[in-house]
PDB file of N, CA and C in Angstrom:
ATOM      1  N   UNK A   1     158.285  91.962  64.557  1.00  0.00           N
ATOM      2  CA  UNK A   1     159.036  91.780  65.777  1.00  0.00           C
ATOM      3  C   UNK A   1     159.774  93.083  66.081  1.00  0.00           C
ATOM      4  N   UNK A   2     159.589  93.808  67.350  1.00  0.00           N
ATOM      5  CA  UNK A   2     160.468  94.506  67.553  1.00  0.00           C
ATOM      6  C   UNK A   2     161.661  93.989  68.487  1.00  0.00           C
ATOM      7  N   UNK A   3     162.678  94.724  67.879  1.00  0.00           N
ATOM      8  CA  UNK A   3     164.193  94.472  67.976  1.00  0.00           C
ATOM      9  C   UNK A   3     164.463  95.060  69.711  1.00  0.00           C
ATOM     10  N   UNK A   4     165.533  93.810  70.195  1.00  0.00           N
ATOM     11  CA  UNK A   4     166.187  94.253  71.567  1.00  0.00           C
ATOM     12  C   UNK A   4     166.990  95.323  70.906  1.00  0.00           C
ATOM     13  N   UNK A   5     167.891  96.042  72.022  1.00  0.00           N
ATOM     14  CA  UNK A   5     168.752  97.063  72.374  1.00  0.00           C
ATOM     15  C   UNK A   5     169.865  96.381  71.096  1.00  0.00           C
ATOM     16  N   UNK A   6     170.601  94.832  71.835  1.00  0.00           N
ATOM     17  CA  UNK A   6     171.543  93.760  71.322  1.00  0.00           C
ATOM     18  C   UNK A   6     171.105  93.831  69.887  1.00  0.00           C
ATOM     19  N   UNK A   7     169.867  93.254  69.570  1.00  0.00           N
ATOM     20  CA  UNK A   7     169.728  93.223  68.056  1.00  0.00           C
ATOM     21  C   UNK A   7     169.976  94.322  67.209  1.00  0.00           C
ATOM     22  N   UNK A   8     169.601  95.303  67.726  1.00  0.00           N
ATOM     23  CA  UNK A   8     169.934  97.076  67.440  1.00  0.00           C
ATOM     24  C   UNK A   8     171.515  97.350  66.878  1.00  0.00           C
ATOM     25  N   UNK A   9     171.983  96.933  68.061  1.00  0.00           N
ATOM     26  CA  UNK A   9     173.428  96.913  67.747  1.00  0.00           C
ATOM     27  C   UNK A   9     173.944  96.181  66.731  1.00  0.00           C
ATOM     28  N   UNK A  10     173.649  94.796  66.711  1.00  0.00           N
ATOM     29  CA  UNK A  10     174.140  93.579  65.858  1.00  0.00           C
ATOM     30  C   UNK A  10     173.586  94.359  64.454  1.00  0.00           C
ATOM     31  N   UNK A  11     172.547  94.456  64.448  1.00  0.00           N
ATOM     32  CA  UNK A  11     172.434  95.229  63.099  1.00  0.00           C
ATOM     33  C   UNK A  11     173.014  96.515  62.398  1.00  0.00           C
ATOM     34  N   UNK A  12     173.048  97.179  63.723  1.00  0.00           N
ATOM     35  CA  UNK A  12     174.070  98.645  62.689  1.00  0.00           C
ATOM     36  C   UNK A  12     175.434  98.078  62.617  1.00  0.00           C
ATOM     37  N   UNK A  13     176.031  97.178  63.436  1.00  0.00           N
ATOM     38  CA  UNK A  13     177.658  96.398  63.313  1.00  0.00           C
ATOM     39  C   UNK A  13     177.342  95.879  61.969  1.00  0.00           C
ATOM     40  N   UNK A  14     176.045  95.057  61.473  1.00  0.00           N
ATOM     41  CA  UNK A  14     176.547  94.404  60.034  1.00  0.00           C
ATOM     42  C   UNK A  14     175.713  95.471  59.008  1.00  0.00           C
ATOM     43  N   UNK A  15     175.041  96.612  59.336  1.00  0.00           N
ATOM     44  CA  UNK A  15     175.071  97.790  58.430  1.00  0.00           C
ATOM     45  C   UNK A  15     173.550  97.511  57.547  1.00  0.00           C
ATOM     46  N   UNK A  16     172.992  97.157  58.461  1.00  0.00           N
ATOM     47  CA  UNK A  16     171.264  96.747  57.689  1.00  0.00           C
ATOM     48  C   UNK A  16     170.996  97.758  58.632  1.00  0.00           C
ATOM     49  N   UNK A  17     170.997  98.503  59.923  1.00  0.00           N
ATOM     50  CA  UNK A  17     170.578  99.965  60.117  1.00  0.00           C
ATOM     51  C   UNK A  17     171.658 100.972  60.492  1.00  0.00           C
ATOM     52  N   UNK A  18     171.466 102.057  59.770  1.00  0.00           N
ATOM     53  CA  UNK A  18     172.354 103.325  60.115  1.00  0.00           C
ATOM     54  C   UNK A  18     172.012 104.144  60.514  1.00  0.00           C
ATOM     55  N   UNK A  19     172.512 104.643  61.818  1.00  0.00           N
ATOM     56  CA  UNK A  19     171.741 106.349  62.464  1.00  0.00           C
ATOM     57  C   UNK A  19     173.130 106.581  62.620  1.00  0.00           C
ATOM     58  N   UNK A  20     172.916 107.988  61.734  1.00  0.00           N
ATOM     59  CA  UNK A  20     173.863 109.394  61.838  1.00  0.00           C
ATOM     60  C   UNK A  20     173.950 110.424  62.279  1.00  0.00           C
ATOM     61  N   UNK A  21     174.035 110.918  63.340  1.00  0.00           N
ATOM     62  CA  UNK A  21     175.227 110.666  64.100  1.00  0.00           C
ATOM     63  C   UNK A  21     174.408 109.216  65.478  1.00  0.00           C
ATOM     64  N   UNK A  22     175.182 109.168  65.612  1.00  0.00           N
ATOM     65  CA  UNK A  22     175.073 107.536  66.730  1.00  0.00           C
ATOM     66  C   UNK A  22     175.580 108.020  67.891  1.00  0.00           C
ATOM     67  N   UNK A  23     174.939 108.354  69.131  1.00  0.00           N
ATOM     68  CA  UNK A  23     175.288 107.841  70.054  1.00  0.00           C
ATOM     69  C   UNK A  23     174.522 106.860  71.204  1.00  0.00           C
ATOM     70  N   UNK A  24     175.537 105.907  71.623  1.00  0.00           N
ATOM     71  CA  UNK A  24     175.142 104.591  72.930  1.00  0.00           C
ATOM     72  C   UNK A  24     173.851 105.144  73.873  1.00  0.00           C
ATOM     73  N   UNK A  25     174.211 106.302  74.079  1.00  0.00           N
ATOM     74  CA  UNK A  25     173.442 106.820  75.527  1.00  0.00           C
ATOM     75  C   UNK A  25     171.357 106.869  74.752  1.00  0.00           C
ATOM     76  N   UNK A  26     171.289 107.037  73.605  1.00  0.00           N
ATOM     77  CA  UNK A  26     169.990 106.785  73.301  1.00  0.00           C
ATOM     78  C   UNK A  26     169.485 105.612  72.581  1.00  0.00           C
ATOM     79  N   UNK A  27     170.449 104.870  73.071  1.00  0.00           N
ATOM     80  CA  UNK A  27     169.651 103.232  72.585  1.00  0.00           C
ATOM     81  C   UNK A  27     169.295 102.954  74.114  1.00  0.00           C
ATOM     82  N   UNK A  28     167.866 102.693  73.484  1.00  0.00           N
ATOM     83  CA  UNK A  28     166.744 102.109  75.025  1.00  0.00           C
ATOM     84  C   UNK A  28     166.957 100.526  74.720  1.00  0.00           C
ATOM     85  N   UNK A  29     165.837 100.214  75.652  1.00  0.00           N
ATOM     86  CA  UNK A  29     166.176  98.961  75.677  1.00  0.00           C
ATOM     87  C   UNK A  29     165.527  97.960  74.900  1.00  0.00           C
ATOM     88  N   UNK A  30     164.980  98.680  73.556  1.00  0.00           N
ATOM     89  CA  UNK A  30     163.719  98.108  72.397  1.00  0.00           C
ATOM     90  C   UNK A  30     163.711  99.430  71.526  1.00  0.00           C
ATOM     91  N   UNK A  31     165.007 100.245  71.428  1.00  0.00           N
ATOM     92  CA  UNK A  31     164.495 101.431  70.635  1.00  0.00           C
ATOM     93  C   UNK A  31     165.992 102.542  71.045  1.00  0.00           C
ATOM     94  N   UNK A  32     165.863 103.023  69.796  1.00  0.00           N
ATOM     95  CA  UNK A  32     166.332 104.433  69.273  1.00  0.00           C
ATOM     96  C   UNK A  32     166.354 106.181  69.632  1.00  0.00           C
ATOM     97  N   UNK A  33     166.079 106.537  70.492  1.00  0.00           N
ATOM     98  CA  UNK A  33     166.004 108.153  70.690  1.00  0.00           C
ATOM     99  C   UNK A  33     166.418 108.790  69.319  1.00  0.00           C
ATOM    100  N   UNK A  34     165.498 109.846  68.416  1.00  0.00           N
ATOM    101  CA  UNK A  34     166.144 110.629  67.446  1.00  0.00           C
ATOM    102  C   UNK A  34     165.613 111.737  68.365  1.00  0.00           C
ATOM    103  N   UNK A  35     166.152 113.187  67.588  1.00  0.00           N
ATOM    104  CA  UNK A  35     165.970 114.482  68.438  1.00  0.00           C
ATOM    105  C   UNK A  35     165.483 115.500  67.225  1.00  0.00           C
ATOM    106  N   UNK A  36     164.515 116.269  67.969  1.00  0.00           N
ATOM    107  CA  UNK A  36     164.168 117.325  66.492  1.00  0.00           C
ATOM    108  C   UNK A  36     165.512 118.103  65.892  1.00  0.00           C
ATOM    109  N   UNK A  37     165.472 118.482  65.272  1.00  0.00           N
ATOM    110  CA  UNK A  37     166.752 119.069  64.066  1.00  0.00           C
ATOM    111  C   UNK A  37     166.227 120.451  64.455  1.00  0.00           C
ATOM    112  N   UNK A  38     167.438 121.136  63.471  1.00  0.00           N
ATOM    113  CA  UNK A  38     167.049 122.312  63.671  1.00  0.00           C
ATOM    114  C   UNK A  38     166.094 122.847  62.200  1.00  0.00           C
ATOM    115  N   UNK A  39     166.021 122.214  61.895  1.00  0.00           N
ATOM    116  CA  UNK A  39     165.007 122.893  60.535  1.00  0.00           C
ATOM    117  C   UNK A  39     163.626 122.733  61.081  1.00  0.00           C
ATOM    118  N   UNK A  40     162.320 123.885  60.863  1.00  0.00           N
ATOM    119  CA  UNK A  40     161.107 123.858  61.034  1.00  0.00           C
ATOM    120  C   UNK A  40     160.768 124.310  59.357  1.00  0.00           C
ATOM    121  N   UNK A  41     159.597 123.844  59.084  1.00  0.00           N
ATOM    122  CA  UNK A  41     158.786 124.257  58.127  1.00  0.00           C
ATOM    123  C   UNK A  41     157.396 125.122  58.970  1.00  0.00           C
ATOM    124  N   UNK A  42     156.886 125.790  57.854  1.00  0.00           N
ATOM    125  CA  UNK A  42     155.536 126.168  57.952  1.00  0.00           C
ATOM    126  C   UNK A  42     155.126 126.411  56.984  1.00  0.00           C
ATOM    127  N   UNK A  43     153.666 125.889  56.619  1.00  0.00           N
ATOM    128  CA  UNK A  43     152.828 126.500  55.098  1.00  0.00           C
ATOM    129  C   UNK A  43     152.772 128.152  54.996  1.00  0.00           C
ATOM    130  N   UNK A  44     152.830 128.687  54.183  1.00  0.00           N
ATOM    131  CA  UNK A  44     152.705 130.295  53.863  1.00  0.00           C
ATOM    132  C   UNK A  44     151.483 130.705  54.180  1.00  0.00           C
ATOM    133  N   UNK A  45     150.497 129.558  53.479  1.00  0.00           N
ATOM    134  CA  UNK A  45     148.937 129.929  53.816  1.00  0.00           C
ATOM    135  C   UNK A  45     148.324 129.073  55.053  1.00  0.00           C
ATOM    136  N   UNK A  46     147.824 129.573  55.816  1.00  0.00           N
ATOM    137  CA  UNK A  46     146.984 128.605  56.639  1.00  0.00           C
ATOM    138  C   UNK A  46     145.750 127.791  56.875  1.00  0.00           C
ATOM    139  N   UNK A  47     145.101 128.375  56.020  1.00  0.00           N
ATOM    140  CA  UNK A  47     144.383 127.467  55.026  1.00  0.00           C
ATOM    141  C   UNK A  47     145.209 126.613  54.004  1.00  0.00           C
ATOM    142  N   UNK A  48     144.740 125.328  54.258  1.00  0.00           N
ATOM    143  CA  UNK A  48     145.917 124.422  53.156  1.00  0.00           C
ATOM    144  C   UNK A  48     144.660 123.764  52.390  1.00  0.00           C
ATOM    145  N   UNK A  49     145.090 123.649  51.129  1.00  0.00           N
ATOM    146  CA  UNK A  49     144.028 123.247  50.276  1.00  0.00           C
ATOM    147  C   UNK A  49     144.840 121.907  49.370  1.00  0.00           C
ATOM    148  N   UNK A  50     144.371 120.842  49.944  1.00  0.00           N
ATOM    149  CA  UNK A  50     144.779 119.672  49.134  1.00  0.00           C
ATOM    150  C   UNK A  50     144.561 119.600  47.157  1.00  0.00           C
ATOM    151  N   UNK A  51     143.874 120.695  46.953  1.00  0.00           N
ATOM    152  CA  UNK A  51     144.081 120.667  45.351  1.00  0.00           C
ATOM    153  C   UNK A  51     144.820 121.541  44.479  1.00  0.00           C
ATOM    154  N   UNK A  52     145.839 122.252  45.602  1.00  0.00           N
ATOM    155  CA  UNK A  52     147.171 122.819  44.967  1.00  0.00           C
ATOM    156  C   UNK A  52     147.993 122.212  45.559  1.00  0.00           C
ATOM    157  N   UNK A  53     149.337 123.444  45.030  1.00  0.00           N
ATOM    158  CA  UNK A  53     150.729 122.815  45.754  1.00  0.00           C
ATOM    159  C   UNK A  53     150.619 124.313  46.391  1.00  0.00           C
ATOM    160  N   UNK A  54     150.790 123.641  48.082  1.00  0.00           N
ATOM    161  CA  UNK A  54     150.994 124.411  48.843  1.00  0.00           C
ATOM    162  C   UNK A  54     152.518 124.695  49.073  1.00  0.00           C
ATOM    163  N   UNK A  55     152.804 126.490  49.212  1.00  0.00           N
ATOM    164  CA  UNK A  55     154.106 127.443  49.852  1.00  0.00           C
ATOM    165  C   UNK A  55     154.590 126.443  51.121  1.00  0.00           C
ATOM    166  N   UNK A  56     155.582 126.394  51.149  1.00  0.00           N
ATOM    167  CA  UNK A  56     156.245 126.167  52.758  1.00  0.00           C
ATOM    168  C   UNK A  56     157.208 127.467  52.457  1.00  0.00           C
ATOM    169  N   UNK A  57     157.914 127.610  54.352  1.00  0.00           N
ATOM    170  CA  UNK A  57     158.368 128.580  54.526  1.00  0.00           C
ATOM    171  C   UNK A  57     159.297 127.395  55.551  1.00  0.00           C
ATOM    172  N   UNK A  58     160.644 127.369  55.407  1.00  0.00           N
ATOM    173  CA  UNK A  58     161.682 126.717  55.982  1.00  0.00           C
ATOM    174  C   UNK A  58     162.567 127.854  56.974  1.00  0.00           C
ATOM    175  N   UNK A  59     162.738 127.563  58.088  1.00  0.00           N
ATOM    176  CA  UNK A  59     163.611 128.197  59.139  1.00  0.00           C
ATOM    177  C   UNK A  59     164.002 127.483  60.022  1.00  0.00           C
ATOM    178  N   UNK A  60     164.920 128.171  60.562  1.00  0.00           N
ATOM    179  CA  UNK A  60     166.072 127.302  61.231  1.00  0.00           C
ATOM    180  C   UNK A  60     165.134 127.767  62.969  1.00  0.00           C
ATOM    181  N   UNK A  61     165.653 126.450  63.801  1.00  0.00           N
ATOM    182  CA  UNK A  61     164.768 127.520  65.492  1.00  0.00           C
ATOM    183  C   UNK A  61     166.600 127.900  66.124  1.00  0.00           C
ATOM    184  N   UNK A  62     166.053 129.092  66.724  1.00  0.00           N
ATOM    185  CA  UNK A  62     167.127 130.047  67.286  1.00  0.00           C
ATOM    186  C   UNK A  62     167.999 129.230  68.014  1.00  0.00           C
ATOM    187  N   UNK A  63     169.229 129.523  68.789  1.00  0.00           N
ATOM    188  CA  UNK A  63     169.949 128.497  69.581  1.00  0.00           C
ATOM    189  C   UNK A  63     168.764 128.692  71.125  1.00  0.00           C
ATOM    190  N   UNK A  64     168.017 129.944  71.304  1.00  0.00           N
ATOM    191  CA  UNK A  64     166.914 130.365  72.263  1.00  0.00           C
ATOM    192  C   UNK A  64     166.029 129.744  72.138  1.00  0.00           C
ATOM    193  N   UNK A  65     165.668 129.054  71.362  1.00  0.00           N
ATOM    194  CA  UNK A  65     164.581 128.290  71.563  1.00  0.00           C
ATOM    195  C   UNK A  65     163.365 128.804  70.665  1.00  0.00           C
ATOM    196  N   UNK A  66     162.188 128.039  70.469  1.00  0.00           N
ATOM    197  CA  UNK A  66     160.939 128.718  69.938  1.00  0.00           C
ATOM    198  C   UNK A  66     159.801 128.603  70.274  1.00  0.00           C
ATOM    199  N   UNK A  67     158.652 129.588  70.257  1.00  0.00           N
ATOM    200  CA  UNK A  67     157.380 129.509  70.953  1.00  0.00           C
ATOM    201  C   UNK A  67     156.325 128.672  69.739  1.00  0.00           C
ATOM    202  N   UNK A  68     156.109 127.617  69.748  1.00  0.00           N
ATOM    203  CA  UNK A  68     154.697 127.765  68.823  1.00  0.00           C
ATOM    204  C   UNK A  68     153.600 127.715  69.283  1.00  0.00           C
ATOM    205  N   UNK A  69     153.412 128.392  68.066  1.00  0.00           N
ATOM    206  CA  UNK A  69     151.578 129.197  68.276  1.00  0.00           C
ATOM    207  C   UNK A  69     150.519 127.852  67.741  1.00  0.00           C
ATOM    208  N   UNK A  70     149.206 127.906  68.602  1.00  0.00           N
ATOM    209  CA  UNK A  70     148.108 126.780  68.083  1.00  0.00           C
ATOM    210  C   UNK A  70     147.636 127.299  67.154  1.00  0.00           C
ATOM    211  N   UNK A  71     147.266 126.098  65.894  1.00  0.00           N
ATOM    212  CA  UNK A  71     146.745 126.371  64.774  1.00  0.00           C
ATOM    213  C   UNK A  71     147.670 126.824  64.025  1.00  0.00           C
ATOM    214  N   UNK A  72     148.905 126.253  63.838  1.00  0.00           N
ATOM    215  CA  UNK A  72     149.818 126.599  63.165  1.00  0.00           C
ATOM    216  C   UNK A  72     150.672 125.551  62.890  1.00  0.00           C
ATOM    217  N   UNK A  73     150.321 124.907  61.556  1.00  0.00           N
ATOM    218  CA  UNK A  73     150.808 123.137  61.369  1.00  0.00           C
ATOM    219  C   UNK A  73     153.043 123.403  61.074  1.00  0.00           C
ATOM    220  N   UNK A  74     153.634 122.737  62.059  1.00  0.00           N
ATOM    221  CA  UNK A  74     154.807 122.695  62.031  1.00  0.00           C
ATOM    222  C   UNK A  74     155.096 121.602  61.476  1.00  0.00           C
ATOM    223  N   UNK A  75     156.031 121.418  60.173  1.00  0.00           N
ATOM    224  CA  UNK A  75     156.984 120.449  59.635  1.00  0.00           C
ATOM    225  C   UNK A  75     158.238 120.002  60.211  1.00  0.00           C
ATOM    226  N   UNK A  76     158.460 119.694  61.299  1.00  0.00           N
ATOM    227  CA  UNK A  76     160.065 119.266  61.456  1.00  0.00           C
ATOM    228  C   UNK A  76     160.689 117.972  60.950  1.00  0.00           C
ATOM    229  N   UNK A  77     162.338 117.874  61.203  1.00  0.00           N
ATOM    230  CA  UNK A  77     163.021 116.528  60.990  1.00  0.00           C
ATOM    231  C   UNK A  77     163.624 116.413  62.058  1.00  0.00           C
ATOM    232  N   UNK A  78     164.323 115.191  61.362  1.00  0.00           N
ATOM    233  CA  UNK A  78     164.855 114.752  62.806  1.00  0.00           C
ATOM    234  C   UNK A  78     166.783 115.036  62.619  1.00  0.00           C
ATOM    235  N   UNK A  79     167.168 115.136  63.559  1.00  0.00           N
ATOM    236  CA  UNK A  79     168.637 115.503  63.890  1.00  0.00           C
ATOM    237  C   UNK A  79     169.572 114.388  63.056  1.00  0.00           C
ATOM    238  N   UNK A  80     168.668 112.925  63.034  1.00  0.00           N
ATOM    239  CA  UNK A  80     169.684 111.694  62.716  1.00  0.00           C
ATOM    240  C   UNK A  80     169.562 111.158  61.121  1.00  0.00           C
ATOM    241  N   UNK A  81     170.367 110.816  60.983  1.00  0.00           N
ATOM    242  CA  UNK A  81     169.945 110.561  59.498  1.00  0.00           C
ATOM    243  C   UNK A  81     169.492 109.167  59.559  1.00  0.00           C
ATOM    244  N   UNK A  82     168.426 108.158  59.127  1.00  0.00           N
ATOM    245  CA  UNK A  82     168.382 107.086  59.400  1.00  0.00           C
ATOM    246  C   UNK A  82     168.191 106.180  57.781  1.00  0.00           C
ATOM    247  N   UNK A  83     168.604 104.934  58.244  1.00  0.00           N
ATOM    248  CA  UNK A  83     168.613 104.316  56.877  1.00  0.00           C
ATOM    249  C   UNK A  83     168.152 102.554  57.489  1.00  0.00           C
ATOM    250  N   UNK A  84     167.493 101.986  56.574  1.00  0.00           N
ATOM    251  CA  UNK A  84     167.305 100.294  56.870  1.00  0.00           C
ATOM    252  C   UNK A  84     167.066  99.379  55.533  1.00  0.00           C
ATOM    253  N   UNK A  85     167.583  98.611  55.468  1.00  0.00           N
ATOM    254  CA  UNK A  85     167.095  97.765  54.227  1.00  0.00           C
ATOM    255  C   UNK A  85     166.560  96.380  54.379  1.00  0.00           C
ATOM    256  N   UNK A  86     166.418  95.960  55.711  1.00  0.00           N
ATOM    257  CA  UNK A  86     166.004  94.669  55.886  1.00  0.00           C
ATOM    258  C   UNK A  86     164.947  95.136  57.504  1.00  0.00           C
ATOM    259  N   UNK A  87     164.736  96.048  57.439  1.00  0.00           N
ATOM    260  CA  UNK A  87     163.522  96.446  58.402  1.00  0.00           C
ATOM    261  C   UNK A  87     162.803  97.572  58.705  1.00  0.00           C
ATOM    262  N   UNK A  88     161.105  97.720  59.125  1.00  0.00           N
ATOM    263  CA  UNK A  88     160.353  98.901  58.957  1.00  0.00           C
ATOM    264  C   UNK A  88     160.835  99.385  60.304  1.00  0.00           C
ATOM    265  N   UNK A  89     161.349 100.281  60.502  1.00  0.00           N
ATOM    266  CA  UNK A  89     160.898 101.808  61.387  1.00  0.00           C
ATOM    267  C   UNK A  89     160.052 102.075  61.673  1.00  0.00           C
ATOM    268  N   UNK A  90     159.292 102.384  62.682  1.00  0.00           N
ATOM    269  CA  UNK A  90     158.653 103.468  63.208  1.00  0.00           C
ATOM    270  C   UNK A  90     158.802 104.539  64.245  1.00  0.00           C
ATOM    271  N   UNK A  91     158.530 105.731  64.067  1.00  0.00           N
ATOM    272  CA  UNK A  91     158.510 106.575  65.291  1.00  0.00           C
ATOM    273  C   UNK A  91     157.400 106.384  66.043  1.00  0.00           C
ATOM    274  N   UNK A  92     157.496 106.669  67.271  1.00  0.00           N
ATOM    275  CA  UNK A  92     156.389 107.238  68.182  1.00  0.00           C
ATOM    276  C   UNK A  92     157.089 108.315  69.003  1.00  0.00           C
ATOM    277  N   UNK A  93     156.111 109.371  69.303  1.00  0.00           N
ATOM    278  CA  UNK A  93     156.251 110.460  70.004  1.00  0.00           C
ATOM    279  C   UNK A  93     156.564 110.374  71.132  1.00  0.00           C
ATOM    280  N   UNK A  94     157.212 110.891  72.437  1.00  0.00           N
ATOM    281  CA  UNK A  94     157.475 110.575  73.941  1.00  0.00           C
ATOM    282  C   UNK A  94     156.070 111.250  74.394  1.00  0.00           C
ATOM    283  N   UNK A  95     155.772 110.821  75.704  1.00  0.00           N
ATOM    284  CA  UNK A  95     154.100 110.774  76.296  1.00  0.00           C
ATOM    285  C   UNK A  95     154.350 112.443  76.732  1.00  0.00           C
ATOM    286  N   UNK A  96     155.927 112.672  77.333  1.00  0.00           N
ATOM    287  CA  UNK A  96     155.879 114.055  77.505  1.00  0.00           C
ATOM    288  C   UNK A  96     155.968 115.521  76.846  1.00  0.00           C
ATOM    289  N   UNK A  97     156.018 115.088  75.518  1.00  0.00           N
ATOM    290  CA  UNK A  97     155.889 116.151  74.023  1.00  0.00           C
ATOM    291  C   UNK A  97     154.400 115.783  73.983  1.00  0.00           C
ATOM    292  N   UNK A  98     153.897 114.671  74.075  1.00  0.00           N
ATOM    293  CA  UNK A  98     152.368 114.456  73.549  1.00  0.00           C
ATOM    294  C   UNK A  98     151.071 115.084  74.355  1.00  0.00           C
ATOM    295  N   UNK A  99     151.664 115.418  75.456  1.00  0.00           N
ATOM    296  CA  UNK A  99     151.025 115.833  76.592  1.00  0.00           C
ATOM    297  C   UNK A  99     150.718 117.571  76.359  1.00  0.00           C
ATOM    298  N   UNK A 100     151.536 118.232  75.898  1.00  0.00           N
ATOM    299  CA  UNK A 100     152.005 119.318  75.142  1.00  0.00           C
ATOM    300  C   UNK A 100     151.358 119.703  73.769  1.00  0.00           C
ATOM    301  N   UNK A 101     150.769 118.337  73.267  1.00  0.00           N
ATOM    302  CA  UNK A 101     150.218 118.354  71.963  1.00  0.00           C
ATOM    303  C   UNK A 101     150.976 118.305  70.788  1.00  0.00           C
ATOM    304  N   UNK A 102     152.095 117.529  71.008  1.00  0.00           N
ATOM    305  CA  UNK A 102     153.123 117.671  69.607  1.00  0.00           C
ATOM    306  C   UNK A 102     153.066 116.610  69.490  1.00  0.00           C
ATOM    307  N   UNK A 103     152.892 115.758  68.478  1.00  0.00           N
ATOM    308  CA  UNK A 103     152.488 114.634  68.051  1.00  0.00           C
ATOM    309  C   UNK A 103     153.355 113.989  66.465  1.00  0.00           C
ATOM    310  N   UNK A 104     153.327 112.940  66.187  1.00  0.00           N
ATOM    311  CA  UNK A 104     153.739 112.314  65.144  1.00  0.00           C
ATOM    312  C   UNK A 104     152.812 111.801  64.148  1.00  0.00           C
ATOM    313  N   UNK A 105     152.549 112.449  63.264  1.00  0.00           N
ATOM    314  CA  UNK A 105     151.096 111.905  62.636  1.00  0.00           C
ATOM    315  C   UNK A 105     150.958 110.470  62.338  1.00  0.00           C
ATOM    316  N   UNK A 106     150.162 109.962  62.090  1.00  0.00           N
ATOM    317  CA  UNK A 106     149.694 108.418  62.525  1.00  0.00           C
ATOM    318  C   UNK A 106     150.254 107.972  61.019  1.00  0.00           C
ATOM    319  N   UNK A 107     149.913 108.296  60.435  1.00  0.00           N
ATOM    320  CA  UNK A 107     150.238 108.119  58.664  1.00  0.00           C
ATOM    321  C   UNK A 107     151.742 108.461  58.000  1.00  0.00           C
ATOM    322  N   UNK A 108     152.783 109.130  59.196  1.00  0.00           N
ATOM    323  CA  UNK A 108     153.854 109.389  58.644  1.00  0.00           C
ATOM    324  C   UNK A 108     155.183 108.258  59.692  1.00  0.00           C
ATOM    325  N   UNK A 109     154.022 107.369  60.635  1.00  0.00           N
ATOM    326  CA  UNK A 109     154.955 107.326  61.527  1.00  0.00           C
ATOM    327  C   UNK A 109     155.918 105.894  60.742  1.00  0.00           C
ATOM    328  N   UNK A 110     155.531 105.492  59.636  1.00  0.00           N
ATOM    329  CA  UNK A 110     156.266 104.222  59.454  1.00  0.00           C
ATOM    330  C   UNK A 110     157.455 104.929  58.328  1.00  0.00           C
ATOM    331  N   UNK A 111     158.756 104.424  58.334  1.00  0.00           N
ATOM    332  CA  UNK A 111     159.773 104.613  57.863  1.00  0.00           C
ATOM    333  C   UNK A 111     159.805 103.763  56.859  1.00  0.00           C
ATOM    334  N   UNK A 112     160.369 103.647  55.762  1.00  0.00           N
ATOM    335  CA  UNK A 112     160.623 103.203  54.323  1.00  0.00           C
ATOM    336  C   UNK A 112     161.614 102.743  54.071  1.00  0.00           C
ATOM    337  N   UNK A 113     161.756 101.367  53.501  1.00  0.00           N
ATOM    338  CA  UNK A 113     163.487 101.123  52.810  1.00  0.00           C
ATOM    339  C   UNK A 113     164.218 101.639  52.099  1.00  0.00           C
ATOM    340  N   UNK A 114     165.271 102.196  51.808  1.00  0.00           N
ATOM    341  CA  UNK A 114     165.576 102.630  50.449  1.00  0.00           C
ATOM    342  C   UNK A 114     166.205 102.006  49.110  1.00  0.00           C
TER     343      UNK A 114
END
């Protein structure tokens, strides 16, 4: 079942979900707004070979903003800290980042209890 706006609320009031920092203005009306963070990753090599442990390279994006280049796999997070113990998460991407080609991989999009 996905959760109204109301249920959203009722639940972070009794503390079965937490987003850090919280604000009203990005609760939709079935959902959450998070925002990219400022941390990016990138692999060292670009060829990635699933039978090592691949280099990352961690940087912060400028307060200017950043260009990325195609063919160049980006790691980001998200701005909010999120937490649930009595329900799954998921992200989905907005249609207007996706349009752009920035995407949420299909396999990372479900969130975990802790």
């Amino acid at each position: 079942m996905i959760l109204s706006d109301t249920r959203i609320l009722e639940e972070i009031e009794k503390g079965t979900i937490k987003v850090v920092p919280y604000s009203r203005e990005c609760l939709g009306s079935n959902s959450y707004d998070v925002h990219l963070g400022k941390t990016l990753a990138t692999y060292k090599e670009h060829m990635i070979d699933a039978k090592k442990h691949n280099q990352i390279d961690y940087f912060e994006i400028p307060d200017d903003g950043i260009v990325l280049y195609p063919h160049i796999f980006y790691l980001g997070v998200t701005q909010e800290y999120t937490e649930t113990h009595a329900h799954v998460p998921f992200l989905e991407g907005k249609s207007s980042t996706g349009r752009l080609g920035i995407d949420i991989h299909a396999t990372a999009a479900t969130g975990k209890s802790l």
